[in-house]
Protein backbone atom coordinates (compact mmCIF):
# COMPACT_ATOMS: atom_id res chain seq x y z
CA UNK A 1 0.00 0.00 0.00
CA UNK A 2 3.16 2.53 0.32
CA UNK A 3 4.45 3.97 -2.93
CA UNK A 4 1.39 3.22 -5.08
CA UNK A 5 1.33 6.88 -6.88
CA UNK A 6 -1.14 7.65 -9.34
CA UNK A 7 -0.89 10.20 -11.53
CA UNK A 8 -3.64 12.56 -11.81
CA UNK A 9 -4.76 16.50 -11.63
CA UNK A 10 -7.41 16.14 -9.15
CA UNK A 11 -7.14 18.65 -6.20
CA UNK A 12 -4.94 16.28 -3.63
CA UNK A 13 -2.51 15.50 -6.49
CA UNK A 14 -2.04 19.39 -6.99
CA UNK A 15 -1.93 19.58 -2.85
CA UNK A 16 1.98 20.50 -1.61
CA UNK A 17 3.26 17.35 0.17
CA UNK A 18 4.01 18.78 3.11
CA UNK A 19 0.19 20.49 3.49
CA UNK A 20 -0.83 16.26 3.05
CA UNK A 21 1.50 15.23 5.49
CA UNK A 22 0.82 17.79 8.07
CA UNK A 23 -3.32 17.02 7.66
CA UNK A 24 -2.69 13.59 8.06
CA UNK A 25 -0.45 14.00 11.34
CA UNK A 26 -3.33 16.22 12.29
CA UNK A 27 -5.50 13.60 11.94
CA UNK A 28 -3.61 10.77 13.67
CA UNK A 29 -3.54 13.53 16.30
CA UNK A 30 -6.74 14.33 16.50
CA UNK A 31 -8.01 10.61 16.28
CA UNK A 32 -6.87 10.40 19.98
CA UNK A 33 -10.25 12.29 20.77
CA UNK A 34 -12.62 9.85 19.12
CA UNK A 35 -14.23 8.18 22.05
CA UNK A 36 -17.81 6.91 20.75
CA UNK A 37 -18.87 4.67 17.72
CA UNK A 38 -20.80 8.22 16.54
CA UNK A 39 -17.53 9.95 16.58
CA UNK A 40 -15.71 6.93 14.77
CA UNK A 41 -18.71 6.82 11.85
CA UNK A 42 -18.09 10.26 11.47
CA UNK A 43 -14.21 9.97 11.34
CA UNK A 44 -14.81 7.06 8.92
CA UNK A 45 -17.14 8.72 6.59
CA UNK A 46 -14.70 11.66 6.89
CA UNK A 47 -12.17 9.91 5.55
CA UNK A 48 -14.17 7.91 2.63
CA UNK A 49 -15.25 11.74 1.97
CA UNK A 50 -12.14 12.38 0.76
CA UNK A 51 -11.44 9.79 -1.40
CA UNK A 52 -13.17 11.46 -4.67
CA UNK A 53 -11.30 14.25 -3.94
CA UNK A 54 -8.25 12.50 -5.01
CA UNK A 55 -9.92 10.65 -7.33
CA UNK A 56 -9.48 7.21 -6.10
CA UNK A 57 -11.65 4.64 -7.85
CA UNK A 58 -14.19 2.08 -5.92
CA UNK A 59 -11.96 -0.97 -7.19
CA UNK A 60 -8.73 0.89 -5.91
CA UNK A 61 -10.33 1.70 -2.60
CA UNK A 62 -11.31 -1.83 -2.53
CA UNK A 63 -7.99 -3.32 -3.14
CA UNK A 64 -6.91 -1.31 -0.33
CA UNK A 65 -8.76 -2.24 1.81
CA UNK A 66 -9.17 -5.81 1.37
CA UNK A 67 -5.94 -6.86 2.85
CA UNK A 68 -6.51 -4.88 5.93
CA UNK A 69 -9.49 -7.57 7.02
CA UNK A 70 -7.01 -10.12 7.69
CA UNK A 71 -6.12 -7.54 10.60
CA UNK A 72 -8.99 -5.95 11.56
CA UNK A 73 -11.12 -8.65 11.92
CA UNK A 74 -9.34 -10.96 13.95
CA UNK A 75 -8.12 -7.36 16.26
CA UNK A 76 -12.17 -6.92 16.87
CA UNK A 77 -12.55 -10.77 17.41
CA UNK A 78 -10.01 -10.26 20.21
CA UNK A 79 -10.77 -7.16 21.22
CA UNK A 80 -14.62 -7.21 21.89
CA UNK A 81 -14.02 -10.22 24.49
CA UNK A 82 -11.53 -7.68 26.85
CA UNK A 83 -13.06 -4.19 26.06
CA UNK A 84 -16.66 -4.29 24.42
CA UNK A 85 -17.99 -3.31 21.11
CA UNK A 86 -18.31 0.24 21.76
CA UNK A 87 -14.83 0.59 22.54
CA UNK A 88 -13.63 -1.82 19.86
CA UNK A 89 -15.76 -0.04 17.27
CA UNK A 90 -13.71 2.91 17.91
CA UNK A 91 -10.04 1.28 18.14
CA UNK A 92 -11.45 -0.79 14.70
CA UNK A 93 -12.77 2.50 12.97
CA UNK A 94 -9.96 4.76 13.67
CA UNK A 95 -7.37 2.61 12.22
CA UNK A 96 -9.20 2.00 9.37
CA UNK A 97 -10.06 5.94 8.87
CA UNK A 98 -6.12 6.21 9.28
CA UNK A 99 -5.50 4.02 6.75
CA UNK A 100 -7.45 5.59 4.27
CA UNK A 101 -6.28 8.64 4.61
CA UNK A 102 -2.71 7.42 4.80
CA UNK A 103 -3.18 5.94 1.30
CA UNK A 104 -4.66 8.85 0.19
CA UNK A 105 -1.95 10.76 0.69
CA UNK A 106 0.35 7.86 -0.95
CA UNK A 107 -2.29 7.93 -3.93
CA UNK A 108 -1.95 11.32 -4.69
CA UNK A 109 1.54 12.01 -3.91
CA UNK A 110 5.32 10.98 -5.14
CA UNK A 111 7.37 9.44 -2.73
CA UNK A 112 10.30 11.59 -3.78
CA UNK A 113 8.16 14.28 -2.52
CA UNK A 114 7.21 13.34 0.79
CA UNK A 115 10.62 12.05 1.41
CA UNK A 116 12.02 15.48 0.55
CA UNK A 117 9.30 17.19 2.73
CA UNK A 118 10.94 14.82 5.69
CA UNK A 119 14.22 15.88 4.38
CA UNK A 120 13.32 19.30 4.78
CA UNK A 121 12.11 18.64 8.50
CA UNK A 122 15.60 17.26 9.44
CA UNK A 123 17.13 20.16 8.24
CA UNK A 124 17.53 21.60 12.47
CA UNK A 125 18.83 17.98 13.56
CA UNK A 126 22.00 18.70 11.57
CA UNK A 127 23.00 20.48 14.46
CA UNK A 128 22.98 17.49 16.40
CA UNK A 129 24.78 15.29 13.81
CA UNK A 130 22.23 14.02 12.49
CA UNK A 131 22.41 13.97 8.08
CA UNK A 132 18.88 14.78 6.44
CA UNK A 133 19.64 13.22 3.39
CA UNK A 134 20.80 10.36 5.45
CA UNK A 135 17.28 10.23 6.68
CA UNK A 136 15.85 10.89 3.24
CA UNK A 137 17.86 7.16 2.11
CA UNK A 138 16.83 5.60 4.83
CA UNK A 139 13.18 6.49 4.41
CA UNK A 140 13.42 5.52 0.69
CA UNK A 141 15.28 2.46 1.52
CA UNK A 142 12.59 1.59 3.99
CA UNK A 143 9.55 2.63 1.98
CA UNK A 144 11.39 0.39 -1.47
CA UNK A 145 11.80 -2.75 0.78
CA UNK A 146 8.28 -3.31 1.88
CA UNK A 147 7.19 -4.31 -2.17
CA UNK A 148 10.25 -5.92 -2.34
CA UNK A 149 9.31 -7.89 0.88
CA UNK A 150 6.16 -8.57 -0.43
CA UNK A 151 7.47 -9.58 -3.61
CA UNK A 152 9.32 -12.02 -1.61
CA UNK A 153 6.70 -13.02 -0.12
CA UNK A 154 4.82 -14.31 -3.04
CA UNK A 155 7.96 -16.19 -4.24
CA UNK A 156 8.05 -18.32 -0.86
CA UNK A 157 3.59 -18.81 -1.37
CA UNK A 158 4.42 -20.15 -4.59
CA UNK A 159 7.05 -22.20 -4.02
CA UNK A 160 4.92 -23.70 -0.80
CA UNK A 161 2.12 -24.29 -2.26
CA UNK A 162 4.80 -26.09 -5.41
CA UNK A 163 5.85 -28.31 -2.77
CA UNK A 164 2.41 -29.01 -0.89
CA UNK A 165 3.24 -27.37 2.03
CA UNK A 166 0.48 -24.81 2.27
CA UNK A 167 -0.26 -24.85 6.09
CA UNK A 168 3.34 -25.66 7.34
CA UNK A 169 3.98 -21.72 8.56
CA UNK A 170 7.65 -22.61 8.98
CA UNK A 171 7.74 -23.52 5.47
CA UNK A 172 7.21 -20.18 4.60
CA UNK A 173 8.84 -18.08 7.64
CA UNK A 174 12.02 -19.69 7.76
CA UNK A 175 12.79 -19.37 3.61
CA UNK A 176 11.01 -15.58 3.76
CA UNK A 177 14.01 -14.82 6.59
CA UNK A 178 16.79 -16.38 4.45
CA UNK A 179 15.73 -14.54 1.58
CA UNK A 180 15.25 -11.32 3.28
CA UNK A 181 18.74 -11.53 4.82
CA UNK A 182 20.15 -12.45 1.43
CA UNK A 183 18.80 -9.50 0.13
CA UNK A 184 19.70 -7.31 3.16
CA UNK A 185 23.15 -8.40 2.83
CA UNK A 186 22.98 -7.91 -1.25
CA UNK A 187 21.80 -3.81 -0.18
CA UNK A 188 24.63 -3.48 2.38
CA UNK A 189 27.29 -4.61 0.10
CA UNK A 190 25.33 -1.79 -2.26
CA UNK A 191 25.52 0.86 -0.25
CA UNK A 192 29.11 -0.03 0.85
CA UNK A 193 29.96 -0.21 -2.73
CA UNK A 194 28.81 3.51 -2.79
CA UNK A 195 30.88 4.88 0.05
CA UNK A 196 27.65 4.69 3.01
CA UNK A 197 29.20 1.45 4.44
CA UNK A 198 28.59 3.74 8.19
């Protein structure tokens, strides 16, 4: 769901990436104060409110969200056992609302923008030691490896499934870890190559 840009003129896409980032802080902010299911709907419908704005289509919004009911679900399952359904409907609603807005904002703007908005933020923590464009390739790095780990992923499924191993998890968690550490490695001996071995 991170990096999944598309192109477009609507009025988020034409948005500055730092006014998106700062409304969606504002929101995860502000979702601290949602108490009641009422207050949830609302920050839900919010949210879903401003998905035409950035022109997201029904079967994108759907993709989306799809793959966040393998989490959600299971959460409330949990969840309405210890604290209730009131209370669950709001920690269930808010992340969802969060979500949505989060890949709004990834919809409808390009990573090399909100990574040189961060960039821009780090600018004061140089006085401190700290590199902004250090952070900047470490947030690109970071935001790059979770397709790649997903791509991954897929490759251990299929080869599970090749072998008839479809409900053995260590089948798939202990080749997914090789793999990742392979290619870990593979990006270290990268970056080393290019003089940020520190």
């Amino acid at each position: 769901m991170i990096g999944l840009y598309r192109p477009g003129t609507s009025p988020l896409h034409r948005l500055p990436a730092g006014a998106k980032l700062a409304g969606l802080a504002a929101a995860g902010v502000g979702s601290v104060l949602v108490d009641t299911p009422a207050q949830t709907a609302a920050f839900v419908a919010g949210a879903l409110a401003l998905q035409p704005l950035g022109r997201v289509p029904l079967r994108v919004l759907v993709d989306m969200v799809r793959p966040l009911m393998w989490v959600l679900i299971p959460l409330a399952v949990f969840q309405v056992a210890f604290i209730g359904w009131a209370r669950t409907t709001v920690l269930v609603g808010v992340i969802l609302a969060l979500v949505l807005l989060a890949n709004l904002v990834t919809l409808t703007t390009r990573t090399t923008d909100l990574i040189d908005v961060v960039v821009a933020l780090c600018r004061p923590l140089r006085r401190i030691g700290i590199d902004p464009l250090r952070v900047g390739l470490v947030l690109n790095l970071a935001i790059r490896c979770v397709p790649l780990m997903a791509d991954l992923a897929a490759e251990v499924r299929d080869a599970q499934q090749a072998r008839g191993l479809e409900l053995s998890a260590r089948a798939f968690v202990v080749p997914l870890l090789v793999r990742a550490l392979h290619r870990a490695d593979d990006m270290g001996d990268a970056l080393a190559a290019r003089g940020l071995h520190d």
